[in-house]
Protein backbone atom coordinates (compact mmCIF):
# COMPACT_ATOMS: atom_id res chain seq x y z
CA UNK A 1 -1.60 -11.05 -22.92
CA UNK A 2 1.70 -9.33 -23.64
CA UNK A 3 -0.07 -7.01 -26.80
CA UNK A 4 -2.85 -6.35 -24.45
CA UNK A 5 -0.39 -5.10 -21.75
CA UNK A 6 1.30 -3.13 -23.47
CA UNK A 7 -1.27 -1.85 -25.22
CA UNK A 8 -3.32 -1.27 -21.92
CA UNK A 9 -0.24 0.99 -20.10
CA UNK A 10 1.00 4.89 -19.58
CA UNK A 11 3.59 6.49 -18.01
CA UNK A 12 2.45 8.88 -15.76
CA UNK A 13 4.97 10.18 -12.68
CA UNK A 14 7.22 7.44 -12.56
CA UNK A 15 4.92 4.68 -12.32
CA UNK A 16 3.23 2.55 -15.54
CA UNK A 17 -0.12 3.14 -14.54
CA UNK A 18 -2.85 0.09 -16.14
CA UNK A 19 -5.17 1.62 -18.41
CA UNK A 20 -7.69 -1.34 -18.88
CA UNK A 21 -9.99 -2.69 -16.93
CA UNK A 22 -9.90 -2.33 -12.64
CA UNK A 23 -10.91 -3.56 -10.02
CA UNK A 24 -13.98 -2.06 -7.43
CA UNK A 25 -10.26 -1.28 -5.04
CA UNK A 26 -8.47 0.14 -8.44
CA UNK A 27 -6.10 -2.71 -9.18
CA UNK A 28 -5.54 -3.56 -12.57
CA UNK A 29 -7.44 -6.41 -14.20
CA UNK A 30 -6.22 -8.36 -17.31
CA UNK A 31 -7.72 -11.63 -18.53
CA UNK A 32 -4.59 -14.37 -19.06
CA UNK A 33 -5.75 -17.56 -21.10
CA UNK A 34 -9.70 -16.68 -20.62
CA UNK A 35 -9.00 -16.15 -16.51
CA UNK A 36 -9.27 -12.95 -15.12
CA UNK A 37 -5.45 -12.00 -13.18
CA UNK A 38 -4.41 -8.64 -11.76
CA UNK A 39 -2.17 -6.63 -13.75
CA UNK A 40 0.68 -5.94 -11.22
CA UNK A 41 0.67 -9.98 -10.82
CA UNK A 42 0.92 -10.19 -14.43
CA UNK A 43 3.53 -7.50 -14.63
CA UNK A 44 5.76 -9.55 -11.69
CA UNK A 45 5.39 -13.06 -13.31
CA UNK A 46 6.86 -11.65 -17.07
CA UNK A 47 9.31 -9.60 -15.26
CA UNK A 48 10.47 -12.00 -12.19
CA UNK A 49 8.99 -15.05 -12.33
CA UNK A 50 6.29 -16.90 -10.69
CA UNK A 51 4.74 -15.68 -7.09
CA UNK A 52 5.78 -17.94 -4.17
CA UNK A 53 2.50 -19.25 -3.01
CA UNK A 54 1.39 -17.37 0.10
CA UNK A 55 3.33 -14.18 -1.30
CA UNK A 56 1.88 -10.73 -1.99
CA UNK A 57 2.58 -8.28 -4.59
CA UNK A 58 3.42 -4.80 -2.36
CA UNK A 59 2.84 -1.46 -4.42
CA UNK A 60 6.14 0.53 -3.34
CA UNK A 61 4.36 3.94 -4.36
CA UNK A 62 1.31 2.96 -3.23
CA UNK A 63 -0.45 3.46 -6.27
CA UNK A 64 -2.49 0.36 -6.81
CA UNK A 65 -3.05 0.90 -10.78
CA UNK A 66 0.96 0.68 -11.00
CA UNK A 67 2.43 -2.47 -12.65
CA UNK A 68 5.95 -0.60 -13.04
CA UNK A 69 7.95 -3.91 -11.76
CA UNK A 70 10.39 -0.89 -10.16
CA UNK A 71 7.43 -0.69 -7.62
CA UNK A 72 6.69 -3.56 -7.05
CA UNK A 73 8.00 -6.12 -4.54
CA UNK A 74 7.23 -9.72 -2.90
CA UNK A 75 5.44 -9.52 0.59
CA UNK A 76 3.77 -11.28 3.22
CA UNK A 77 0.35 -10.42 3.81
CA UNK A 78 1.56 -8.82 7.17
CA UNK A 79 4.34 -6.55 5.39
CA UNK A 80 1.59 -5.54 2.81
CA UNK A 81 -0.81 -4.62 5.41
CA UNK A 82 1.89 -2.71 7.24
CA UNK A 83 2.95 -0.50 4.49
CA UNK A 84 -0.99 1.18 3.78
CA UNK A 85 -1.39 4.31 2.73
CA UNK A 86 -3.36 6.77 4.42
CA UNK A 87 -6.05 6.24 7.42
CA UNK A 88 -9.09 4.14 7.81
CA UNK A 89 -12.43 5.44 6.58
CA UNK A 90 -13.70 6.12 9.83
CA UNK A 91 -10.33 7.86 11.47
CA UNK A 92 -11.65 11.25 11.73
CA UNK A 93 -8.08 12.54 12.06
CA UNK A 94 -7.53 11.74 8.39
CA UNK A 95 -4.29 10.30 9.85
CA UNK A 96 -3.19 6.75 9.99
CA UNK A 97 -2.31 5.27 14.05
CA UNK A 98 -3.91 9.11 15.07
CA UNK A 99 -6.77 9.43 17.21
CA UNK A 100 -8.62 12.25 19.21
CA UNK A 101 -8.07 11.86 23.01
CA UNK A 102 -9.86 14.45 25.48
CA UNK A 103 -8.45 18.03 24.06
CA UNK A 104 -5.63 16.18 21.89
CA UNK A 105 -4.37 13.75 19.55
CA UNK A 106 -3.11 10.07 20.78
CA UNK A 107 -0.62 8.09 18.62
CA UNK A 108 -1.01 4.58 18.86
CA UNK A 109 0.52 1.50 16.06
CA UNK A 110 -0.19 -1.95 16.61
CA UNK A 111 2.73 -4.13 16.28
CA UNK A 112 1.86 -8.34 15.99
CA UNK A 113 -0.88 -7.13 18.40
CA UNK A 114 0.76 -4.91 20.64
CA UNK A 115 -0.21 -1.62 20.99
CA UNK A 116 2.46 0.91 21.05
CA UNK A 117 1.75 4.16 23.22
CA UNK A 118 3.84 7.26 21.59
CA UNK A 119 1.89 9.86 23.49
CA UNK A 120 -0.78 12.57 23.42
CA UNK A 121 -0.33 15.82 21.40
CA UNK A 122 -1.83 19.63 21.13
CA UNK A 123 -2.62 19.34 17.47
CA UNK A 124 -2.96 17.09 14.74
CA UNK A 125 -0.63 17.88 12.92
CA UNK A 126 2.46 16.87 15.61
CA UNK A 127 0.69 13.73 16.15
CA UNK A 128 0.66 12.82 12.58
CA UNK A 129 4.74 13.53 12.60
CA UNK A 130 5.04 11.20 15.38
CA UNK A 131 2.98 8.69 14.03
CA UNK A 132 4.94 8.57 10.78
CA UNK A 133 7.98 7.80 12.76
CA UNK A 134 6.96 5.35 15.20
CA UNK A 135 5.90 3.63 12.03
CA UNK A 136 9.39 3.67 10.37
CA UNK A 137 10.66 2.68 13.58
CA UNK A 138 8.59 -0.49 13.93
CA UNK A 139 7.90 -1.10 10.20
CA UNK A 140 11.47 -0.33 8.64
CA UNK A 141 10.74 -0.27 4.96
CA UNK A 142 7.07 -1.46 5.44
CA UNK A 143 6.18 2.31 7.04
CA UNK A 144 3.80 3.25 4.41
CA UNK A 145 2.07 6.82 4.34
CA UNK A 146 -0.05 8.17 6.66
């Protein structure tokens, strides 16, 4: 597999970005020993080791074709879910933890099922700043992007 990584990766900004096969989500997708094994796993294992079972491989920038083991690190599945990028499908605020409320824009993140309350806000935009912070507030280096 190690030709066919290297063979199958570009620079591109900062991250090594897999140039083979993907994933329907965009992850990378390698075949290891005739089985089929995500690239940014791959990329962890020759760089670090083997994955604790039950861990995740987190994509720092967010860039799921990345297998640059600079942004990578281990996660649980809770940390991983934490540190999405970018809002649901059907958030029509295009903002994660931002939703319409009457004439404004409530700003609500879940926390190990607790919804946090961080007000209601004239425009979008203000909301989305707020939301961004409550998240780095809660979610330390988990925050993700909104």
């Amino acid at each position: 597999m190690e030709d066919y990584f290297l063979s199958h990766t570009a620079w591109e900004k900062g991250c090594l970005i897999w140039t083979g096969g993907k994933t329907g989500n965009g992850y990378g997708l390698g075949s290891v020993e005739g089985k089929k094994k995500l690239a940014h796993r791959y990329a962890w294992e020759r760089a670090k080791g083997p994955i604790p079972k039950g861990a995740f491989i987190d994509h720092i920038c967010h860039t799921r074709a990345c297998v640059n083991v600079e942004h990578l690190r281990l996660t649980t599945n809770q940390q991983n879910t934490w540190n999405r990028s970018g809002a649901t499908p059907d958030n029509v605020s295009g903002f994660r933890n931002v939703a319409r409320h009457g004439r404004g824009w409530r700003v609500v993140v879940t926390k190990d099922g607790v919804p946090h309350r961080f007000g209601t806000y004239p425009t979008v935009e203000e909301a989305a700043v707020v939301a961004e912070q409550a998240r780095k507030d809660l979610f330390g280096d988990y925050a993700g992007r909104g």
